[in-house]
N, C-alpha and C. Protein backbone atom coordinates (compact mmCIF):
# COMPACT_ATOMS: atom_id res chain seq x y z
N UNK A 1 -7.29 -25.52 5.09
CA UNK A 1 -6.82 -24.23 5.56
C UNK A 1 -6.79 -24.27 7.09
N UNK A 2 -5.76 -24.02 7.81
CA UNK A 2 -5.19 -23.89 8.91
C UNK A 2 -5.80 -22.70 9.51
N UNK A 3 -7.63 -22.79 10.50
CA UNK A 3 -7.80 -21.56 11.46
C UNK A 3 -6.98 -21.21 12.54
N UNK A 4 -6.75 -20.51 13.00
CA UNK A 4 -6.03 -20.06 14.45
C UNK A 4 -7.28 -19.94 15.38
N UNK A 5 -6.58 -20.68 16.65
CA UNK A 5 -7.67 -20.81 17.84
C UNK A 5 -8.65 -19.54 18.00
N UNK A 6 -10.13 -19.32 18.25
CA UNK A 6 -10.16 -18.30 18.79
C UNK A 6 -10.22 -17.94 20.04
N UNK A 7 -10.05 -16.83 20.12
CA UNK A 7 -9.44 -15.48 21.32
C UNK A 7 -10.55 -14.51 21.42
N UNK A 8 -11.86 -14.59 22.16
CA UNK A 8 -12.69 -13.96 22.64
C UNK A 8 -13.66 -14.24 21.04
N UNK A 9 -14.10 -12.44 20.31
CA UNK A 9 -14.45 -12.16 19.21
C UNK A 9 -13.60 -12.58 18.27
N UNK A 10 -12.28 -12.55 18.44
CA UNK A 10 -10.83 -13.34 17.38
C UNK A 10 -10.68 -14.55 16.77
N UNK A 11 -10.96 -14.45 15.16
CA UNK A 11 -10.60 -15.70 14.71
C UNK A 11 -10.70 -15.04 13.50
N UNK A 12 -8.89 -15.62 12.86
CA UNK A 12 -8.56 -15.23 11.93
C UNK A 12 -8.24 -16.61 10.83
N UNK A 13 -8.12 -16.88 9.45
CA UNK A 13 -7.72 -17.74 9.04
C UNK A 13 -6.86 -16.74 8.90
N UNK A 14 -5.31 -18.51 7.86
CA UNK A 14 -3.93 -17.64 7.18
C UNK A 14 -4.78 -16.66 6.24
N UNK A 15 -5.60 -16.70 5.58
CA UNK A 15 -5.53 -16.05 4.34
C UNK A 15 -6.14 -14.67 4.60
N UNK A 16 -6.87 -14.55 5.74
CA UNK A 16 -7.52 -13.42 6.50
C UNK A 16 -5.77 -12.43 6.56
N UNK A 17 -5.82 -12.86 7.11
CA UNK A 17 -4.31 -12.55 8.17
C UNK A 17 -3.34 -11.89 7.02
N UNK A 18 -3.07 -12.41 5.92
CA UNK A 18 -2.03 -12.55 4.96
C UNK A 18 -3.26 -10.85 4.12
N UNK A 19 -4.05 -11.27 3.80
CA UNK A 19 -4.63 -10.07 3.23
C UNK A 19 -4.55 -8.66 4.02
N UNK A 20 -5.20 -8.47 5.07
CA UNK A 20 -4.64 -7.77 5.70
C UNK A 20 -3.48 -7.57 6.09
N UNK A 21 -1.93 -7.92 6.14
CA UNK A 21 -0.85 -7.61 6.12
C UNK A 21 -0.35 -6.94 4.82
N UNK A 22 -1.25 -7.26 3.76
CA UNK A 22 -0.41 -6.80 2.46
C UNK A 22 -0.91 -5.37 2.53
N UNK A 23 -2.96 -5.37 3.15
CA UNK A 23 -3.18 -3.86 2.57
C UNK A 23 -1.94 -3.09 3.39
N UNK A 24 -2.22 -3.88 4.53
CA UNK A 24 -1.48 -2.47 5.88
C UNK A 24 0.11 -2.22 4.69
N UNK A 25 0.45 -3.31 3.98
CA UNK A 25 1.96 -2.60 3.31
C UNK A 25 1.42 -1.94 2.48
N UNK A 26 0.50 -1.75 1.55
CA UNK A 26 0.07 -0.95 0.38
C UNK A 26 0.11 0.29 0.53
N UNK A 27 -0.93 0.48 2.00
CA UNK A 27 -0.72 1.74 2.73
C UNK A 27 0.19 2.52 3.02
N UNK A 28 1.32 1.64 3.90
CA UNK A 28 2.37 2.11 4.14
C UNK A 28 3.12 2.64 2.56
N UNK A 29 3.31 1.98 1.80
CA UNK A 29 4.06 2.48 0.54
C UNK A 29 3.56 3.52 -0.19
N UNK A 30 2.06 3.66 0.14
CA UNK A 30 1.31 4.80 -0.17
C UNK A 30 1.52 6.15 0.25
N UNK A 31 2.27 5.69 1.60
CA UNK A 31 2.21 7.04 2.49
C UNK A 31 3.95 7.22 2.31
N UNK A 32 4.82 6.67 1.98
CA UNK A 32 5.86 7.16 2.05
C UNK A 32 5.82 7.68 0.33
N UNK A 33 5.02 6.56 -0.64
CA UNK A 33 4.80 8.11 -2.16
C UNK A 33 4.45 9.11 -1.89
N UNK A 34 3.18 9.42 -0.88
CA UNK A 34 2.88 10.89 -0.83
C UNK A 34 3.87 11.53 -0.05
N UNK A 35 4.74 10.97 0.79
CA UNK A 35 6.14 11.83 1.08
C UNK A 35 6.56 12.67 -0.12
N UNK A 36 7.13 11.30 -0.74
CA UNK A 36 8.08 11.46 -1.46
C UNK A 36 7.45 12.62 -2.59
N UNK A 37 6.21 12.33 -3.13
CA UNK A 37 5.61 13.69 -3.99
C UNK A 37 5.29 14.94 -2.98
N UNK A 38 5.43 15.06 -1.85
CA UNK A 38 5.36 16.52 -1.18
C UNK A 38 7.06 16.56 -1.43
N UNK A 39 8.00 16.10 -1.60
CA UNK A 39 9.11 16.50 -1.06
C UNK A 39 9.58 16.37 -2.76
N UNK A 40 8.93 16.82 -3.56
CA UNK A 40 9.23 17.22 -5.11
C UNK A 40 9.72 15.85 -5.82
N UNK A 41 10.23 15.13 -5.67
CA UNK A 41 10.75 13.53 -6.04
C UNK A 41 9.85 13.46 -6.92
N UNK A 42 10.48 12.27 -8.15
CA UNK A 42 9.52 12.03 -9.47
C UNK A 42 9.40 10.81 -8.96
N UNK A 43 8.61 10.47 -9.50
CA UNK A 43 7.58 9.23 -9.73
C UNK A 43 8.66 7.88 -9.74
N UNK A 44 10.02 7.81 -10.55
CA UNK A 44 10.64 7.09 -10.82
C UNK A 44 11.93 7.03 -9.63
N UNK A 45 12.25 8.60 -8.96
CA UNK A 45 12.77 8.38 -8.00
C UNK A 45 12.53 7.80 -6.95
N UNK A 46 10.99 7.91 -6.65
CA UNK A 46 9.94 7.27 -5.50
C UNK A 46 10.11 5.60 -5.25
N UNK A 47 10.28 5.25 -7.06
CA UNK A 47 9.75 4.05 -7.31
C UNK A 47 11.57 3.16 -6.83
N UNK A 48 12.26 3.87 -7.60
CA UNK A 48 13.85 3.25 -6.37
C UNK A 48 13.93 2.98 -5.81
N UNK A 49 12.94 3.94 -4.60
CA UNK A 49 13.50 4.12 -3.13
C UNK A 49 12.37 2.76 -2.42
N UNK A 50 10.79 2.45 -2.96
CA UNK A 50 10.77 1.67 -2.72
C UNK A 50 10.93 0.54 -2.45
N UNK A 51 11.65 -0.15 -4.26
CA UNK A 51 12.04 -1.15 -4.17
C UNK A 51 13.28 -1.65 -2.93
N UNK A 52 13.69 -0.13 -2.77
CA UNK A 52 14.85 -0.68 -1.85
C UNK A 52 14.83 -0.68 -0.24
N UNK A 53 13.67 0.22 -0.26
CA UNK A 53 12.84 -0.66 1.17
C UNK A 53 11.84 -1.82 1.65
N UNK A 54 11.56 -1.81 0.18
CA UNK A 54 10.53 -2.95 0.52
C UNK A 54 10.43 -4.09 -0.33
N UNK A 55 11.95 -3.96 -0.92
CA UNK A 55 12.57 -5.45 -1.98
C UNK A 55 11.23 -5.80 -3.04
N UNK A 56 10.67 -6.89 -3.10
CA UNK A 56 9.93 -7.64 -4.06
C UNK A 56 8.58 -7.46 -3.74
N UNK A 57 8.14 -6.94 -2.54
CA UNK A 57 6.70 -6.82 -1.95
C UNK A 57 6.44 -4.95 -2.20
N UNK A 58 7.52 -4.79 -3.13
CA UNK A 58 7.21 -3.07 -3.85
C UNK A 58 6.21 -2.90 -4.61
N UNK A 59 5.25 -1.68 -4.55
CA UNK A 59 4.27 -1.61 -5.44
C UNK A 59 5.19 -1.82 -6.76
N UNK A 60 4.28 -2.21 -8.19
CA UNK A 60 5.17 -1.82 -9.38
C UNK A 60 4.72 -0.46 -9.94
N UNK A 61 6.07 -0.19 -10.62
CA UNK A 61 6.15 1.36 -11.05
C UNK A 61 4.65 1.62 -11.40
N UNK A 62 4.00 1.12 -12.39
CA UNK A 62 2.60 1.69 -12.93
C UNK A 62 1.94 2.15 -11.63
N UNK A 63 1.80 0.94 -10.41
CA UNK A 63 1.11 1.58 -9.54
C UNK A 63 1.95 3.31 -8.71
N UNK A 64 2.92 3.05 -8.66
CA UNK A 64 3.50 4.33 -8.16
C UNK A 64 3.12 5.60 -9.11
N UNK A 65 2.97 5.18 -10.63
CA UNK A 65 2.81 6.62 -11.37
C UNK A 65 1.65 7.14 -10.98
N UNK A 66 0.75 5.87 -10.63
CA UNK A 66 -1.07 6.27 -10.81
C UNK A 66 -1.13 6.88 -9.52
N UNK A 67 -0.09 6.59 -8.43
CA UNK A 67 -0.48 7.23 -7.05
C UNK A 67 -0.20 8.75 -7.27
N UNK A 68 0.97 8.94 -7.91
CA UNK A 68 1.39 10.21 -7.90
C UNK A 68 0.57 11.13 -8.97
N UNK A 69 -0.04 10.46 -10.32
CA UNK A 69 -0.87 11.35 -10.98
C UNK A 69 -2.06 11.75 -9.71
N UNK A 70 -2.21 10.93 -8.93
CA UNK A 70 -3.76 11.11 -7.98
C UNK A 70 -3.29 12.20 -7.07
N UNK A 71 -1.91 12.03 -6.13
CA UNK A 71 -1.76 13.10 -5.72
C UNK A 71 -1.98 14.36 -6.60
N UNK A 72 -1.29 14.38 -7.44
CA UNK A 72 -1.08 15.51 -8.84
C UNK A 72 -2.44 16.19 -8.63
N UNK A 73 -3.38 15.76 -8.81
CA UNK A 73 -4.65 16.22 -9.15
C UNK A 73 -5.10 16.46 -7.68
N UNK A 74 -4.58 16.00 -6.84
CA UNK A 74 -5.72 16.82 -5.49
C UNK A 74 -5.89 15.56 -4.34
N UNK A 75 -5.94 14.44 -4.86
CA UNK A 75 -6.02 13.37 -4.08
C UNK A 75 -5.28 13.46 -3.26
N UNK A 76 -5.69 13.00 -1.47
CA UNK A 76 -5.00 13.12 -0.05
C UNK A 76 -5.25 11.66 -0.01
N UNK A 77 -5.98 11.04 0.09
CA UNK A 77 -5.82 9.95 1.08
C UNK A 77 -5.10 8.60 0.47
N UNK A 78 -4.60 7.49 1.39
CA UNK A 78 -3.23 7.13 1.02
C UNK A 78 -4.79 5.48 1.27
N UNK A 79 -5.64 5.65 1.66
CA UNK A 79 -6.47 5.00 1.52
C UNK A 79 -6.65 4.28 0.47
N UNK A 80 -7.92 2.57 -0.02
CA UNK A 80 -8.35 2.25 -1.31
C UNK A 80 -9.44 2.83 -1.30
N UNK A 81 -9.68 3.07 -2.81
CA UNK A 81 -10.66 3.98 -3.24
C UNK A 81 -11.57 2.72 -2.78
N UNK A 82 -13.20 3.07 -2.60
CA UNK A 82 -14.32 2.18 -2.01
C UNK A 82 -15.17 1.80 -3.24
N UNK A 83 -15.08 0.71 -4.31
CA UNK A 83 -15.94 0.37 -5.38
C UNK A 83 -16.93 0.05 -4.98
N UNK A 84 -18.01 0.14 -5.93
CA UNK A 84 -19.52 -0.43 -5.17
C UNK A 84 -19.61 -1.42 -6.32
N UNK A 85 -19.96 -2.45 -5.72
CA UNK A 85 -19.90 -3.81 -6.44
C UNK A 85 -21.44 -4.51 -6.66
């Protein structure tokens, strides 16, 4: 596995790097569902509009329904829920 030099406190591997890029998209797709469920859109319309912004790296539909049942019920944050392991 290929580290990147470090830069003060900075040192990332690829796989560091690559994980964190996906949550930051999860998020992001999170936050344009809870758009899309403030702005009345179904679950399946949501799930379109993803794929067609964000091609193959789209949540899949199941995950879009479960976001929008969570909004449904009261859930705000576009956050991962915190498991205790």
């Amino acid at each position: 596995m290929y580290v990147f030099p470090s830069f003060g406190c900075f040192r990332y591997t690829i796989s560091q790097v690559s994980v964190n890029t996906e949550m930051a998209e999860v998020k992001e797709q999170r936050t344009c569902i809870k758009i899309c469920f403030k702005l009345n859109k179904t679950a399946a319309e949501t799930h379109r509009m993803l794929k067609e912004a964000f091609g193959q790296q789209a949540l899949r539909h199941a995950r879009t329904c479960e976001s929008f049942k969570r909004f449904k019920g009261g859930y705000e944050s576009v956050e991962d829920d915190k498991h205790s392991g």
